[in-house]
PDB file of N, CA and C in Angstrom:
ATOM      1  N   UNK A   1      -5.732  -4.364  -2.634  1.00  0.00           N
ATOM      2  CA  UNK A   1      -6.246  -4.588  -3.951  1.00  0.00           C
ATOM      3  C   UNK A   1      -6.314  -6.088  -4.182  1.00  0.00           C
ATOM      4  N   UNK A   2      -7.543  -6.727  -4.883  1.00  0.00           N
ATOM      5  CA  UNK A   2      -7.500  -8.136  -4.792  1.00  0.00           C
ATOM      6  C   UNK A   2      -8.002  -8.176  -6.240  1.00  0.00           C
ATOM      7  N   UNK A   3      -6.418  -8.735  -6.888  1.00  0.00           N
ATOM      8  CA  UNK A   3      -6.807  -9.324  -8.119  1.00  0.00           C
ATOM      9  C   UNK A   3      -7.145 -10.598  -8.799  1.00  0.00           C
ATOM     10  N   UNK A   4      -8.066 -10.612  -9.382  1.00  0.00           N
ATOM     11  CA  UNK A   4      -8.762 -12.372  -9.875  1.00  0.00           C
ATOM     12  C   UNK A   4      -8.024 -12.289 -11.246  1.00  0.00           C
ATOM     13  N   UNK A   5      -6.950 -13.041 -10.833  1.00  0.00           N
ATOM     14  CA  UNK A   5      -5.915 -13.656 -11.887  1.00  0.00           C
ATOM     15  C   UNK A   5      -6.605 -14.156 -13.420  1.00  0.00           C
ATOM     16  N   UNK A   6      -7.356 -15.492 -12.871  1.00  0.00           N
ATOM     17  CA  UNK A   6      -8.148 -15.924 -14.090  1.00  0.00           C
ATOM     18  C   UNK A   6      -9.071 -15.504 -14.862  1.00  0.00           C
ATOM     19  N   UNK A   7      -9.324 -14.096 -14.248  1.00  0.00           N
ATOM     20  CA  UNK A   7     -10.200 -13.771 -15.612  1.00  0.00           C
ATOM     21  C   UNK A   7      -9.185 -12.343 -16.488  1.00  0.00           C
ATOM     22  N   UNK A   8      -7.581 -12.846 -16.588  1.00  0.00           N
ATOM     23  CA  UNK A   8      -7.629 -12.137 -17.497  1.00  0.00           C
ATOM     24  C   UNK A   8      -6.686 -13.338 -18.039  1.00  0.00           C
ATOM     25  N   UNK A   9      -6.712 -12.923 -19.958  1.00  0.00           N
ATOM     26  CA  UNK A   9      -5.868 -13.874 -20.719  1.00  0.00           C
ATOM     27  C   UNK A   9      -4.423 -13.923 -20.219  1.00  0.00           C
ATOM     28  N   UNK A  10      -3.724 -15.151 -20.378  1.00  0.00           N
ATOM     29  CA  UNK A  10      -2.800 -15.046 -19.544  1.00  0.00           C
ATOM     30  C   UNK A  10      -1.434 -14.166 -20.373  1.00  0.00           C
ATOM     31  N   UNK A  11      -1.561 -13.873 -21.783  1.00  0.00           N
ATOM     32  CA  UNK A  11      -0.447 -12.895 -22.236  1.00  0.00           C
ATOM     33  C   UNK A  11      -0.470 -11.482 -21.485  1.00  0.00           C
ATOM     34  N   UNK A  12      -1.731 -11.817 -20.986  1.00  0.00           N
ATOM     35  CA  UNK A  12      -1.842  -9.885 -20.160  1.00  0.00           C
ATOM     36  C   UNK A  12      -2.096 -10.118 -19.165  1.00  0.00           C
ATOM     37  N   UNK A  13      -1.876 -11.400 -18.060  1.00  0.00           N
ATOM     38  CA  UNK A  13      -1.854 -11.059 -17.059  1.00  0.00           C
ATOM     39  C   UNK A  13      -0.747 -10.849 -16.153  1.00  0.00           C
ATOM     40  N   UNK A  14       0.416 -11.295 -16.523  1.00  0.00           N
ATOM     41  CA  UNK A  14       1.614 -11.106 -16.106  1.00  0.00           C
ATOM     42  C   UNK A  14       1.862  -9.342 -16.163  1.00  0.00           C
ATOM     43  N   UNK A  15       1.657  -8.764 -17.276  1.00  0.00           N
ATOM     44  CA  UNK A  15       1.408  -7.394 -17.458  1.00  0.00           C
ATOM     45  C   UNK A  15       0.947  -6.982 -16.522  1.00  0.00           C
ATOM     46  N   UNK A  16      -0.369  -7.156 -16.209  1.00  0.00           N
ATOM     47  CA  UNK A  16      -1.078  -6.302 -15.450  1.00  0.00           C
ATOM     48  C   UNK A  16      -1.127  -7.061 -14.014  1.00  0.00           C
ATOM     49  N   UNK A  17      -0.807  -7.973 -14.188  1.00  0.00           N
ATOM     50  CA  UNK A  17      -0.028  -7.951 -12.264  1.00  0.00           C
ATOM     51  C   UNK A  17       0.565  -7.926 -11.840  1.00  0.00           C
ATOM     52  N   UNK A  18       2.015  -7.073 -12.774  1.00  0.00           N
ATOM     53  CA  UNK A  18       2.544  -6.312 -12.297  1.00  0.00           C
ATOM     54  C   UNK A  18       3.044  -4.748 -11.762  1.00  0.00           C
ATOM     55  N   UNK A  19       1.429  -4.215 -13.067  1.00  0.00           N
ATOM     56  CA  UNK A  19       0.680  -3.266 -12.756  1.00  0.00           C
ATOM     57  C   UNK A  19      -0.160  -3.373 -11.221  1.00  0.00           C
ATOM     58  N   UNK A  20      -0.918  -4.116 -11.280  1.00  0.00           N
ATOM     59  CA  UNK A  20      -1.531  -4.387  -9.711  1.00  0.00           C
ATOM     60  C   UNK A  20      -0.576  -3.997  -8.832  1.00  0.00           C
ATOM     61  N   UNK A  21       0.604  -5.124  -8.300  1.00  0.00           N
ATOM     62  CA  UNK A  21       1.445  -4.635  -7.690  1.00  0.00           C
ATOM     63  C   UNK A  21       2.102  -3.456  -7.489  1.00  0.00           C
ATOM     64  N   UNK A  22       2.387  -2.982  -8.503  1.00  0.00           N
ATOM     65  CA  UNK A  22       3.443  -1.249  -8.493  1.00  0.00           C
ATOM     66  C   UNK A  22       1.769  -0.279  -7.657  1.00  0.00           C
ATOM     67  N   UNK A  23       0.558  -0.480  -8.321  1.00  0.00           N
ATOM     68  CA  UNK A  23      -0.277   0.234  -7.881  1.00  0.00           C
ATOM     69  C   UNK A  23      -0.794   0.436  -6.142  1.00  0.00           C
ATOM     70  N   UNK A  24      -0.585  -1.325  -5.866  1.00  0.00           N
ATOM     71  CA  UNK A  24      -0.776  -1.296  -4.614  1.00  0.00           C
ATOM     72  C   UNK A  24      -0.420  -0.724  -3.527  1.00  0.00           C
ATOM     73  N   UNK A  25       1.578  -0.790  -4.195  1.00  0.00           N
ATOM     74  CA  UNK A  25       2.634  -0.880  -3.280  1.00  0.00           C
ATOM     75  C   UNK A  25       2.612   0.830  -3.808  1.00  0.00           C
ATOM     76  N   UNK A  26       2.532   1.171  -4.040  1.00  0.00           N
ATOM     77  CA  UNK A  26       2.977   2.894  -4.698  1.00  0.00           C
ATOM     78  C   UNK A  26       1.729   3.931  -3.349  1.00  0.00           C
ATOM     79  N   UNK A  27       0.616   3.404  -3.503  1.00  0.00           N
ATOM     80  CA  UNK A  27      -0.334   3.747  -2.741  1.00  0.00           C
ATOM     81  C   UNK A  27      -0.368   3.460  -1.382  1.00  0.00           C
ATOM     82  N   UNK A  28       0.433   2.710  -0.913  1.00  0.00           N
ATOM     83  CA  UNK A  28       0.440   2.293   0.852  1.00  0.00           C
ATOM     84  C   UNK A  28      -0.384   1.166   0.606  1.00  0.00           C
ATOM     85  N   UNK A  29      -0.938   0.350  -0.152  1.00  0.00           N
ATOM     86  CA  UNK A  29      -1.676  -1.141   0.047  1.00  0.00           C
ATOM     87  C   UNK A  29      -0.621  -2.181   0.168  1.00  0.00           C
ATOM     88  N   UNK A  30      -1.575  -3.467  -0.003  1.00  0.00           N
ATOM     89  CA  UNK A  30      -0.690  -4.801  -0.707  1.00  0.00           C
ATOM     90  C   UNK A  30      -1.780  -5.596  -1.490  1.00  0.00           C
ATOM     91  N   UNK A  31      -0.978  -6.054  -2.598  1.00  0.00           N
ATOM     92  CA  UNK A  31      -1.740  -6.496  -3.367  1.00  0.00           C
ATOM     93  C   UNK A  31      -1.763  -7.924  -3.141  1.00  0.00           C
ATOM     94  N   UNK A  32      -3.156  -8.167  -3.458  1.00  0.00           N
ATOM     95  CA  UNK A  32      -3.875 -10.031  -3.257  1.00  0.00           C
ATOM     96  C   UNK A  32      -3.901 -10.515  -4.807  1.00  0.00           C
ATOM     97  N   UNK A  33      -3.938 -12.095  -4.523  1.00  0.00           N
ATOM     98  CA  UNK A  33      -4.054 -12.321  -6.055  1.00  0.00           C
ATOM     99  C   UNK A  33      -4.038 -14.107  -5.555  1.00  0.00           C
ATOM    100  N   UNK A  34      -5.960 -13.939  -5.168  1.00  0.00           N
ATOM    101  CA  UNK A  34      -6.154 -15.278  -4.648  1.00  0.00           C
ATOM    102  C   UNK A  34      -6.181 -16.135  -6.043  1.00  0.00           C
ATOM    103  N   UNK A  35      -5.945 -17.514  -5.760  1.00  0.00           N
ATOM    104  CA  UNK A  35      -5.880 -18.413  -6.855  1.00  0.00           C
ATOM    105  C   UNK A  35      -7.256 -18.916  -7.015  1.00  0.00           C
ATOM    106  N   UNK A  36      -8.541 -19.164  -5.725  1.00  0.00           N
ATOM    107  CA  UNK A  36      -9.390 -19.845  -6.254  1.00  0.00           C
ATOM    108  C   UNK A  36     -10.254 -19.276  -5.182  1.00  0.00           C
ATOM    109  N   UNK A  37     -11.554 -19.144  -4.917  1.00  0.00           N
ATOM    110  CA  UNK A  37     -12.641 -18.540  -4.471  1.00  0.00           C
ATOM    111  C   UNK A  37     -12.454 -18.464  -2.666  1.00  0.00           C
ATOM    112  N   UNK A  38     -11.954 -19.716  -2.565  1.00  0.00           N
ATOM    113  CA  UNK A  38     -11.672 -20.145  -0.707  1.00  0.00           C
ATOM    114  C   UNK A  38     -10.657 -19.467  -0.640  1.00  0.00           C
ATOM    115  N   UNK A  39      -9.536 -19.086  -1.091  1.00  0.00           N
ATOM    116  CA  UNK A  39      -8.848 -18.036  -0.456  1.00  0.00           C
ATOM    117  C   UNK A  39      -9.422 -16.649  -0.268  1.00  0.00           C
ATOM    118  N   UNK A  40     -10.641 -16.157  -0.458  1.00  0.00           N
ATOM    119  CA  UNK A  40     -11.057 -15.178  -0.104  1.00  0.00           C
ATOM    120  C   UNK A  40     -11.360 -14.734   0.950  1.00  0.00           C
ATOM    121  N   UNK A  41     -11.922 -15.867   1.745  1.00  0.00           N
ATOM    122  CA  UNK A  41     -11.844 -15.293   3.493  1.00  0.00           C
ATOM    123  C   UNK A  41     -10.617 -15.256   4.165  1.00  0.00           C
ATOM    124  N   UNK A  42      -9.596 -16.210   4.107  1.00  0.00           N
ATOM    125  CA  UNK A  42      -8.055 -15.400   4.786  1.00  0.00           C
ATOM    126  C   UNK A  42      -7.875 -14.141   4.152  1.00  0.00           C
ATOM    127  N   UNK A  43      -7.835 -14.035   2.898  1.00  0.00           N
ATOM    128  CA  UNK A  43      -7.755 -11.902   2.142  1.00  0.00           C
ATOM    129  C   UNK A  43      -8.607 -10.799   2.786  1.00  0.00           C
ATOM    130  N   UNK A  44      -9.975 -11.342   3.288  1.00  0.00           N
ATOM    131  CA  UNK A  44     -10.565 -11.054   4.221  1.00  0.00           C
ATOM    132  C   UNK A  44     -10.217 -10.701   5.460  1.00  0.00           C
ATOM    133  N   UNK A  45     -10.018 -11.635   5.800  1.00  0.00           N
ATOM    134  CA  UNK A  45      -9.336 -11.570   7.439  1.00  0.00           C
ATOM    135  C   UNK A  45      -8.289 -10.451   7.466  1.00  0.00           C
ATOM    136  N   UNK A  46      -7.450 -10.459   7.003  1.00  0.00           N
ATOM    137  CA  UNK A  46      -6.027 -10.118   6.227  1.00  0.00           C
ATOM    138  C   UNK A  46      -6.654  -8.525   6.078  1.00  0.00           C
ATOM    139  N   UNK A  47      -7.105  -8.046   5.185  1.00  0.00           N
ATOM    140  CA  UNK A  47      -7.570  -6.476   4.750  1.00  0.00           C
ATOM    141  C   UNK A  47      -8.192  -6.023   6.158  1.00  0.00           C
ATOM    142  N   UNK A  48      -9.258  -6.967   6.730  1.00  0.00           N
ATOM    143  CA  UNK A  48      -9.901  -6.318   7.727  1.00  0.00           C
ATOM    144  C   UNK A  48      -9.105  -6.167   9.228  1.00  0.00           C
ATOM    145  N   UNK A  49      -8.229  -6.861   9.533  1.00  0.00           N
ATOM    146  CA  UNK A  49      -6.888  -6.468  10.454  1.00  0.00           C
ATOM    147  C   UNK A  49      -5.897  -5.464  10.046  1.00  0.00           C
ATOM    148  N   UNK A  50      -5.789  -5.469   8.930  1.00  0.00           N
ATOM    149  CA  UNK A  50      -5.097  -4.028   8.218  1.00  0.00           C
ATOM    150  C   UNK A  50      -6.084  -2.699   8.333  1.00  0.00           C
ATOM    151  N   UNK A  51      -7.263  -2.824   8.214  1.00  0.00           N
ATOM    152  CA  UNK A  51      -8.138  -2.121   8.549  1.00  0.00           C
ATOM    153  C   UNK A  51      -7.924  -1.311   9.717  1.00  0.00           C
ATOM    154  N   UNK A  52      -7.987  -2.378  10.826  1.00  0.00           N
ATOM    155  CA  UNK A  52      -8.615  -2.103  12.101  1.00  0.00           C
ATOM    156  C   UNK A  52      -7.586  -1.230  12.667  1.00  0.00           C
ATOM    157  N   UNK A  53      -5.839  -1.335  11.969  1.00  0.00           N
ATOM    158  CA  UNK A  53      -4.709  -0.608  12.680  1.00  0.00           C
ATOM    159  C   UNK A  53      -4.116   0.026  12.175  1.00  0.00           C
ATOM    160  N   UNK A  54      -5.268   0.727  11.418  1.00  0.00           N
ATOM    161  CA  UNK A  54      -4.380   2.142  10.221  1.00  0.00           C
ATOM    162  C   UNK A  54      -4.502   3.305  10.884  1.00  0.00           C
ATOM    163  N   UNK A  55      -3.850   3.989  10.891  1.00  0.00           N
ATOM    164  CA  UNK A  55      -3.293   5.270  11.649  1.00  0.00           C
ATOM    165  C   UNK A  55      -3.188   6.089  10.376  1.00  0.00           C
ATOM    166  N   UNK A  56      -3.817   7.653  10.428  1.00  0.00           N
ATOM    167  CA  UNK A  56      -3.522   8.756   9.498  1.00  0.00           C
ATOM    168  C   UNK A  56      -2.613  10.019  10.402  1.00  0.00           C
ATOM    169  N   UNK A  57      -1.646  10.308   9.564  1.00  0.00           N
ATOM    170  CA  UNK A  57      -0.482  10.899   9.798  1.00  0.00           C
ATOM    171  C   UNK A  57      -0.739  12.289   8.698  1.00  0.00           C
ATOM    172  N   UNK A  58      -0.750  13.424   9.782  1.00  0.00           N
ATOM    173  CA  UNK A  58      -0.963  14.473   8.833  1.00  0.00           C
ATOM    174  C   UNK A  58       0.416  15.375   8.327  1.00  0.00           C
ATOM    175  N   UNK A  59       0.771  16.431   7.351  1.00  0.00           N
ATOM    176  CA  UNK A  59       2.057  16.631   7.040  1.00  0.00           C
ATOM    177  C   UNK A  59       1.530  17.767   6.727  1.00  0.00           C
ATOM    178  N   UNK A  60       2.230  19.004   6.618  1.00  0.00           N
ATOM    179  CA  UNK A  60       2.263  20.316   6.054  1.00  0.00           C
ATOM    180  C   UNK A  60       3.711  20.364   5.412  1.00  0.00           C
ATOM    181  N   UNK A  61       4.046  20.674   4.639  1.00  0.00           N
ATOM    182  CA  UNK A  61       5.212  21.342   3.961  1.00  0.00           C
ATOM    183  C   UNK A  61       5.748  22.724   4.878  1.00  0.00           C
ATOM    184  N   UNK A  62       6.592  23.199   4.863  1.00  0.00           N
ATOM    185  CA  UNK A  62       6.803  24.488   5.254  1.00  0.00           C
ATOM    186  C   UNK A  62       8.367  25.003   4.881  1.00  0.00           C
ATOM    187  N   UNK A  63       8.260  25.907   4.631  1.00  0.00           N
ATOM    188  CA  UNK A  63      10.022  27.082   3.961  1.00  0.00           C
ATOM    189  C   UNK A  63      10.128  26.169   2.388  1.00  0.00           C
ATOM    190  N   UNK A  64      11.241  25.629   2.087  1.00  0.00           N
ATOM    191  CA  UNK A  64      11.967  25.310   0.758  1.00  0.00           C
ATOM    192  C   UNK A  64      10.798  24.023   0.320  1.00  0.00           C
ATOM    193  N   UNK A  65      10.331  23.089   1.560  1.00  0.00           N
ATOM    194  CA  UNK A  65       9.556  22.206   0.596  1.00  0.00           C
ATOM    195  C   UNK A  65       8.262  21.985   0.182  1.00  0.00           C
ATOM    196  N   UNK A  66       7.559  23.455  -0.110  1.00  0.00           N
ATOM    197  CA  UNK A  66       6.522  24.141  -0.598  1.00  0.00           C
ATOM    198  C   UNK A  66       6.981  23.943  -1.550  1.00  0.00           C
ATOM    199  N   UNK A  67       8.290  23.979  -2.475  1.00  0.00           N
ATOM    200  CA  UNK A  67       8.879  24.091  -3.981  1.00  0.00           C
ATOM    201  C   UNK A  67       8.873  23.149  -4.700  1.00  0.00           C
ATOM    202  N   UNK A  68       8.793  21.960  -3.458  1.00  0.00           N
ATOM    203  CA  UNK A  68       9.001  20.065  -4.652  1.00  0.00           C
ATOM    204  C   UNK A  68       7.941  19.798  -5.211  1.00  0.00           C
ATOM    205  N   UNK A  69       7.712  19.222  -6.126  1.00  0.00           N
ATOM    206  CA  UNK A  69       7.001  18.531  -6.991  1.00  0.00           C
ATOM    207  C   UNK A  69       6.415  16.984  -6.170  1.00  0.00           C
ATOM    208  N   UNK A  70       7.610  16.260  -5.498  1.00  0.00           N
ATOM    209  CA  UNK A  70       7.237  15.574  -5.088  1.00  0.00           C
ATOM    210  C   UNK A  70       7.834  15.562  -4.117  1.00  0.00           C
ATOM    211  N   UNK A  71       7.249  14.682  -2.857  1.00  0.00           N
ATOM    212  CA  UNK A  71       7.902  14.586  -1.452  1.00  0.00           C
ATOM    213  C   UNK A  71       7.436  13.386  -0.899  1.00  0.00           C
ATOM    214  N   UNK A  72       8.712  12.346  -0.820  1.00  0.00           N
ATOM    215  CA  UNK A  72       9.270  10.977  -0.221  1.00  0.00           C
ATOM    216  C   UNK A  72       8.738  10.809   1.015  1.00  0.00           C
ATOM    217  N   UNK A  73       8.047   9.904   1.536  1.00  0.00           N
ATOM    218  CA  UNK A  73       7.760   9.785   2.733  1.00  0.00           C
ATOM    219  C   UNK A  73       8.254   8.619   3.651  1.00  0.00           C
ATOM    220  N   UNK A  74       9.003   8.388   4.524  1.00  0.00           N
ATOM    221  CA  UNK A  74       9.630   7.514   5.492  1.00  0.00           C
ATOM    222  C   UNK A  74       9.320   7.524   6.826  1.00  0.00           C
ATOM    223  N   UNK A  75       8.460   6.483   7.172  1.00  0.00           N
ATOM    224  CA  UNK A  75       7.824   6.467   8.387  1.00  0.00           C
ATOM    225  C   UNK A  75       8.557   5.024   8.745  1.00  0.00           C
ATOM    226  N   UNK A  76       8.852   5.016  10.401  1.00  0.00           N
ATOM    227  CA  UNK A  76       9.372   4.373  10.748  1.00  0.00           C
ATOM    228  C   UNK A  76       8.447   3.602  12.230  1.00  0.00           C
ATOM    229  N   UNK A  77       8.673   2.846  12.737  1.00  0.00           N
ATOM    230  CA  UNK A  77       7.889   2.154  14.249  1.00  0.00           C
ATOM    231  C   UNK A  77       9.096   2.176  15.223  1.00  0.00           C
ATOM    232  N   UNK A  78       9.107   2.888  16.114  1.00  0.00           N
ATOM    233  CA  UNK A  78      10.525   1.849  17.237  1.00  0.00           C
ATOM    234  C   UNK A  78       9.622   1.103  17.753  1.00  0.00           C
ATOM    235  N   UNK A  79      10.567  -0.474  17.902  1.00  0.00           N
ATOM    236  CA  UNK A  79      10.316  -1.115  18.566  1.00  0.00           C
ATOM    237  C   UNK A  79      10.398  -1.605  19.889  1.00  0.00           C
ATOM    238  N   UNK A  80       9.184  -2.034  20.710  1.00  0.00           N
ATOM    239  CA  UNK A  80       9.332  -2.651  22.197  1.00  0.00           C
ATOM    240  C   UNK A  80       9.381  -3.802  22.296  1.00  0.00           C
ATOM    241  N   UNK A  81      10.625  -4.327  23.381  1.00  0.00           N
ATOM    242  CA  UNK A  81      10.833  -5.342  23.074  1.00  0.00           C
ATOM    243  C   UNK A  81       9.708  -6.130  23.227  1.00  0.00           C
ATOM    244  N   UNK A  82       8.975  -5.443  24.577  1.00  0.00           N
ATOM    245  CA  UNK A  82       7.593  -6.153  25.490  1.00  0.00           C
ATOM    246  C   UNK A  82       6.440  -6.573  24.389  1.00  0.00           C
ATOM    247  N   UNK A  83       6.160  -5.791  23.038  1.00  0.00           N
ATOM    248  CA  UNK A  83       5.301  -5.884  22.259  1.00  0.00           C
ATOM    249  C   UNK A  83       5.990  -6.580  20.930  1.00  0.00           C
ATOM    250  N   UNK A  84       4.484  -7.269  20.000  1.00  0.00           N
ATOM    251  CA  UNK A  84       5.025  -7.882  18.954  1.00  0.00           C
ATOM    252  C   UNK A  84       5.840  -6.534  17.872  1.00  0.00           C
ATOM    253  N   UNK A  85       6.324  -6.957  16.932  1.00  0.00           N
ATOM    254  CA  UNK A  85       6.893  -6.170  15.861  1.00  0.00           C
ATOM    255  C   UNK A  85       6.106  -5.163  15.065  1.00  0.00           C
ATOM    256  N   UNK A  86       6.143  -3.877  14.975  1.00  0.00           N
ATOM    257  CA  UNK A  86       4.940  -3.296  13.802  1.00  0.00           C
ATOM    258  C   UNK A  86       5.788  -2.740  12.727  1.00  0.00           C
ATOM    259  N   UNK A  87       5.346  -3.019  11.774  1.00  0.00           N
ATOM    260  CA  UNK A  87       5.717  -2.411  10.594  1.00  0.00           C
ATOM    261  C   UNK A  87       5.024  -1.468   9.498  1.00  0.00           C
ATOM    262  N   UNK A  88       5.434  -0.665   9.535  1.00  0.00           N
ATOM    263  CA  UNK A  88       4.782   0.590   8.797  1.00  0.00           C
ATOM    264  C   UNK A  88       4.624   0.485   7.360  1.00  0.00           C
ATOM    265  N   UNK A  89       3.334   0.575   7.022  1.00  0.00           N
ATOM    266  CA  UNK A  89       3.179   0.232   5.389  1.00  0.00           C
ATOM    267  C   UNK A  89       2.555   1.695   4.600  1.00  0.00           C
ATOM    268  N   UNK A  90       3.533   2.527   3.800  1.00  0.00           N
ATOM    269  CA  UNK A  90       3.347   3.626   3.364  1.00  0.00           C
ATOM    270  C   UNK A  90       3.088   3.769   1.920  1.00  0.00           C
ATOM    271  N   UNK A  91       2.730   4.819   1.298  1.00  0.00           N
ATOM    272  CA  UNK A  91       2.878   5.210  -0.234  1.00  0.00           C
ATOM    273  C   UNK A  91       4.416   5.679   0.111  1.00  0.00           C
ATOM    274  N   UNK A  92       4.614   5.480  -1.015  1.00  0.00           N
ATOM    275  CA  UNK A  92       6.028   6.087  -1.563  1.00  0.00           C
ATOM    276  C   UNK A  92       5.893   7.753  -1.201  1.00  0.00           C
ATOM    277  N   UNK A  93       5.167   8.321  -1.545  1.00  0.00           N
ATOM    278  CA  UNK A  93       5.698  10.029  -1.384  1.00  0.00           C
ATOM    279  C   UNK A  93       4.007  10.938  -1.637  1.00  0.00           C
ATOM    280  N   UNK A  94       4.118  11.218  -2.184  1.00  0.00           N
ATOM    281  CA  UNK A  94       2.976  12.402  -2.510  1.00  0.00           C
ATOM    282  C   UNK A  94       3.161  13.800  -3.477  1.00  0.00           C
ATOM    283  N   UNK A  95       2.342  14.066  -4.106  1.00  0.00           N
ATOM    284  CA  UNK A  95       2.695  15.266  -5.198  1.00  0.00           C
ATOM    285  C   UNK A  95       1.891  16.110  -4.919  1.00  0.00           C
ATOM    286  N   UNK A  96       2.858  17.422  -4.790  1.00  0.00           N
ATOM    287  CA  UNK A  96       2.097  18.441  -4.422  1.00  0.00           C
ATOM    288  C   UNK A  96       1.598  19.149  -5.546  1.00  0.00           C
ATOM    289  N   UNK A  97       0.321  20.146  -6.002  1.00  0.00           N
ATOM    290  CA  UNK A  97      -0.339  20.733  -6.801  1.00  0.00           C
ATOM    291  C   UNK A  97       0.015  22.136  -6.858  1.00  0.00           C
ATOM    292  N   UNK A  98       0.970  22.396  -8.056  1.00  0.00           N
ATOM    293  CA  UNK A  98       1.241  24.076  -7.785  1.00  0.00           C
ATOM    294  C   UNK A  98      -0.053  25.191  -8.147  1.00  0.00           C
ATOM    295  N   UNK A  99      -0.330  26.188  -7.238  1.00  0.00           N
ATOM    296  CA  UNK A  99      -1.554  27.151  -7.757  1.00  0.00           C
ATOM    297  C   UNK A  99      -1.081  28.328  -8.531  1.00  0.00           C
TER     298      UNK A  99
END
């Protein structure tokens, strides 16, 4: 999510970028919040390498946690020593829809 700071008044932007943030981070993003037009191609760079190494992870519920409302998700990387570090960037959980 890339928020342009200056176009909101600044009594509401502290507000709402910290809305930005909770939204980003709640959803599996990270939130941007370039200061002036030239930081837009590193945010660039940046989203489109996040891009390129997203992995979808599928989940079924099954027995007792068909019943939650909501369900926490914790994904983890082991690491090799031979390779750089990866770190897993998730939503918080997911809500299931009762029928």
């Amino acid at each position: 999510m890339i928020v342009a700071q200056d176009l909101l008044p600044s009594a509401v932007a502290e507000l709402d970028l910290e809305h930005a943030r909770a939204l980003a981070t709640d959803t599996g993003g990270r939130p941007f919040f370039p200061s002036s037009p030239a930081d837009l191609e590193h945010i660039s760079e940046e989203i489109i390498n996040d891009i390129r190494t997203q992995y979808i992870i599928g989940y079924v519920p099954t027995g007792t946690d068909r019943n939650k409302s909501f369900h926490k998700i914790d994904v983890s990387i082991a690491n090799d020593p031979q390779r750089q570090k990866s770190i897993a960037v998730t939503r918080l959980g997911y809500s299931t829809i009762k029928k």
